[in-house]
C-alpha atoms as a PDB file:
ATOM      1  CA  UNK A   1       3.994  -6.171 -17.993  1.00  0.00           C
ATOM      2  CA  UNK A   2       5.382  -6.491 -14.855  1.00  0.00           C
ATOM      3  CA  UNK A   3       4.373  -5.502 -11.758  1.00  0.00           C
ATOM      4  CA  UNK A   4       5.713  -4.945  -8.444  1.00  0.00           C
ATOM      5  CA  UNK A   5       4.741  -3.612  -4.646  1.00  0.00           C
ATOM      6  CA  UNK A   6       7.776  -2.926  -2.277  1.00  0.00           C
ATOM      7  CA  UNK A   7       7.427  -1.292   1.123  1.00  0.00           C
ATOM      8  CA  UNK A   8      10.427  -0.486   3.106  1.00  0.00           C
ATOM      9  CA  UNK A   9       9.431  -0.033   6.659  1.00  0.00           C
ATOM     10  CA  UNK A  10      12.800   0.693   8.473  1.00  0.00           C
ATOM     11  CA  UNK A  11      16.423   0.986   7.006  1.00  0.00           C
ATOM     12  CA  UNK A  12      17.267  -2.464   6.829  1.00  0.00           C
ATOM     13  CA  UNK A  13      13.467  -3.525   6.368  1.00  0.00           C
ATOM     14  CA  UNK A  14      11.879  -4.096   3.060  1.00  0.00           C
ATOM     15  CA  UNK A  15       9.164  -6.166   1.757  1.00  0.00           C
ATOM     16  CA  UNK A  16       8.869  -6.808  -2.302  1.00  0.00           C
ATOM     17  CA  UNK A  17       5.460  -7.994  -3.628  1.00  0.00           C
ATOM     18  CA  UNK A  18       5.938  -9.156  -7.555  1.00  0.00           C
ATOM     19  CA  UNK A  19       2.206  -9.483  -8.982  1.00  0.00           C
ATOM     20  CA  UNK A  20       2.836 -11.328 -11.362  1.00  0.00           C
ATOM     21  CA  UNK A  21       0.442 -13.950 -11.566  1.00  0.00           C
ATOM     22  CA  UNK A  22      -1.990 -12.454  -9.370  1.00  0.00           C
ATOM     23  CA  UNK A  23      -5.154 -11.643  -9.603  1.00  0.00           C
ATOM     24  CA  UNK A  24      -5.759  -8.130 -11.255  1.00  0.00           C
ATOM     25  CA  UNK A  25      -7.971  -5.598  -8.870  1.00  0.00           C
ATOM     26  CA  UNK A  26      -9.773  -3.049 -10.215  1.00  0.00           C
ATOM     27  CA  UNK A  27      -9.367   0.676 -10.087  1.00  0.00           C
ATOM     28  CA  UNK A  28     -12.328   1.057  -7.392  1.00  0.00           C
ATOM     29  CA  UNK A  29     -11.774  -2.069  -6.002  1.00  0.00           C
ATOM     30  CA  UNK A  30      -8.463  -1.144  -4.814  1.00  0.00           C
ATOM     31  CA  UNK A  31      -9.725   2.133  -3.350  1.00  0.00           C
ATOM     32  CA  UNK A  32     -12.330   0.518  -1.500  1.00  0.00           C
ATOM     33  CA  UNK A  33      -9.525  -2.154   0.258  1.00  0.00           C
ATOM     34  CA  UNK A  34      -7.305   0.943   0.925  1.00  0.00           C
ATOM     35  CA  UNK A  35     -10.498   2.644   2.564  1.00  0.00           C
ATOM     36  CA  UNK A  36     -11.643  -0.464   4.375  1.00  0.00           C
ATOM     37  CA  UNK A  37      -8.104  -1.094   5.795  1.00  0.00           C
ATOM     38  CA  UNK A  38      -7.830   2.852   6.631  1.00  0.00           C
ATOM     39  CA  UNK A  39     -10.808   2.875   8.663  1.00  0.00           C
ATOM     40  CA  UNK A  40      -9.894  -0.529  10.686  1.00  0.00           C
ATOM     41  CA  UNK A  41      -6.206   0.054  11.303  1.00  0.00           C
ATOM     42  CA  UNK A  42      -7.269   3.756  12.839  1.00  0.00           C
ATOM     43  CA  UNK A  43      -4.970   5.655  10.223  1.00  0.00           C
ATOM     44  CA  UNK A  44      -5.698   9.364  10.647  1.00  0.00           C
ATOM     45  CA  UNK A  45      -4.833  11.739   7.837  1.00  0.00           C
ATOM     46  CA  UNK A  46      -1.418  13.269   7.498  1.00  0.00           C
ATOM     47  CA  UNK A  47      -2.608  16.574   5.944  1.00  0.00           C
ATOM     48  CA  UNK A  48      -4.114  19.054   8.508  1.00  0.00           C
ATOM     49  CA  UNK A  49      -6.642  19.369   6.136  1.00  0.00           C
ATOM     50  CA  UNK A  50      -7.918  16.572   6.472  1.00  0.00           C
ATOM     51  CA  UNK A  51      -7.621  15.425   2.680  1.00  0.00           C
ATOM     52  CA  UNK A  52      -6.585  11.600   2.302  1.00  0.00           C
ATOM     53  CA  UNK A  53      -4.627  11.619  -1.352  1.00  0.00           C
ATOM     54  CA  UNK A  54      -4.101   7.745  -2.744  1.00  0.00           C
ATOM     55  CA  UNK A  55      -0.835   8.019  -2.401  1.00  0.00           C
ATOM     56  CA  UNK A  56      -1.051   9.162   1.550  1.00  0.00           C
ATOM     57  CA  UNK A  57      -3.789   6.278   1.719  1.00  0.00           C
ATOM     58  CA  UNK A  58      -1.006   3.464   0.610  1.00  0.00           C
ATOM     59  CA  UNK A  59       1.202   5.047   3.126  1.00  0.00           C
ATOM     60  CA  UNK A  60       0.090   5.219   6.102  1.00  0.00           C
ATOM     61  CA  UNK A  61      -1.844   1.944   5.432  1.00  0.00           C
ATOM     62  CA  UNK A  62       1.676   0.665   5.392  1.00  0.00           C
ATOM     63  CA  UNK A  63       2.694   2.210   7.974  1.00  0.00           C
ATOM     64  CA  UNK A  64       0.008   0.548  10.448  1.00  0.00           C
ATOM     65  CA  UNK A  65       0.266  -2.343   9.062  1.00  0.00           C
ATOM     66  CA  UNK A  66       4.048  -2.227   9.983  1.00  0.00           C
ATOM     67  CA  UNK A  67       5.833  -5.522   9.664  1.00  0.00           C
ATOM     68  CA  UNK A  68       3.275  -8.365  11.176  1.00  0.00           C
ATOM     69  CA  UNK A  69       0.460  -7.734   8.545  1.00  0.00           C
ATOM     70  CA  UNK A  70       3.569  -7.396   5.699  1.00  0.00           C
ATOM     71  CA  UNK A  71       4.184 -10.473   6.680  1.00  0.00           C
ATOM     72  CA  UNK A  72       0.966 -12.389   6.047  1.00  0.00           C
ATOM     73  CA  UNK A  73       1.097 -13.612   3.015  1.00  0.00           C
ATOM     74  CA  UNK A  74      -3.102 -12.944   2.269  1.00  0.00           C
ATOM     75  CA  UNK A  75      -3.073  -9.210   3.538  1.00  0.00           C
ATOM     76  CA  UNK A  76       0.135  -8.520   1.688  1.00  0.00           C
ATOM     77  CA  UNK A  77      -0.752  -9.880  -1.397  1.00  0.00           C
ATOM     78  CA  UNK A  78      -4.223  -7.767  -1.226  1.00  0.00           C
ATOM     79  CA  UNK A  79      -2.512  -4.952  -0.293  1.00  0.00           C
ATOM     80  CA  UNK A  80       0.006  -5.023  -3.168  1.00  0.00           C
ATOM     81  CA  UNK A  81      -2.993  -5.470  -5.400  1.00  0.00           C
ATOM     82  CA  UNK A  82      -4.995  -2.666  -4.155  1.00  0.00           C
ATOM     83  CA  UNK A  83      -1.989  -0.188  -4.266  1.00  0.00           C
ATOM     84  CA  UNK A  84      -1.342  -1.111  -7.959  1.00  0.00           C
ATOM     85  CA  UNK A  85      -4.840  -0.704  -8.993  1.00  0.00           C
ATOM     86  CA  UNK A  86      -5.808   2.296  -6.848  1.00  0.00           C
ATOM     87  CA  UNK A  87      -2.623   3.754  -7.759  1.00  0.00           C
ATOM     88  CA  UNK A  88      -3.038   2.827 -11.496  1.00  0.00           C
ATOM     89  CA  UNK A  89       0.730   2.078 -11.514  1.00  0.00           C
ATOM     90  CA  UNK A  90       2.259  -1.121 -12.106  1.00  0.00           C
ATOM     91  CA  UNK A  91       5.443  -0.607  -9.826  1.00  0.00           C
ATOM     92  CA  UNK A  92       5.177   0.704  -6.828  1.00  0.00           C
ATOM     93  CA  UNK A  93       7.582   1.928  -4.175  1.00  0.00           C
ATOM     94  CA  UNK A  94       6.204   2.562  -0.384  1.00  0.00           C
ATOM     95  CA  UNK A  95       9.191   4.220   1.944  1.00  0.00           C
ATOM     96  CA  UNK A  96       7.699   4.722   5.316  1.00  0.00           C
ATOM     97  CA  UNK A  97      10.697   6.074   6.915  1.00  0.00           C
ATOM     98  CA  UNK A  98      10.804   8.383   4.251  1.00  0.00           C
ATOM     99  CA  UNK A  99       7.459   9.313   4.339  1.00  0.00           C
ATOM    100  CA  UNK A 100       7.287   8.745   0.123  1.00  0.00           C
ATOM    101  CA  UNK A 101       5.496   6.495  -2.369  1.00  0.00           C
ATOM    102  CA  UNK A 102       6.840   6.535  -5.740  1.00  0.00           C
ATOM    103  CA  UNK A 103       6.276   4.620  -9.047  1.00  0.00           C
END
């Protein structure tokens, strides 16, 4: 099956990770990255809440990461993995500007 991460960042700025070939993460695994990156790249929540959904967790970890860690080809990689398998969803679309992650 194919699978695929793309993160648009700004109108005219799009990055498309295709998995295939890569390593598989696991469910939990992928949560944990998405935590671990959370935590270091100072993401706060975007519910007043406080409550941190998946899908919010993939998107504002995109958003922080912004286009210099999109652009590593290590951290992109892992984060494409980590949104497929936290996300249990083998395509997945991140639009920052848009404030929207769809599969």
């Amino acid at each position: 099956m194919h699978s695929e991460v793309s993160v648009k960042l700004t109108g005219d700025q799009e990055f498309r990770f295709d998995l295939e070939g890569a390593e598989p993460m696991g469910h939990e695994a992928g949560r944990r990255w998405l935590d671990e990156q959370f935590i270091s790249l100072d993401c706060e929540p975007l519910r007043a809440s406080g409550k941190v959904l998946l899908a919010d967790k993939v998107l504002t970890v995109a958003r922080a990461a912004g286009a210099p860690l999109m652009q590593d080809a290590a951290w992109s990689r892992d984060f494409a993995r980590a949104a497929s398998a936290a996300l249990a969803k083998p395509i997945v679309r991140v639009d920052v500007p848009g404030m929207a992650v769809t599969f």
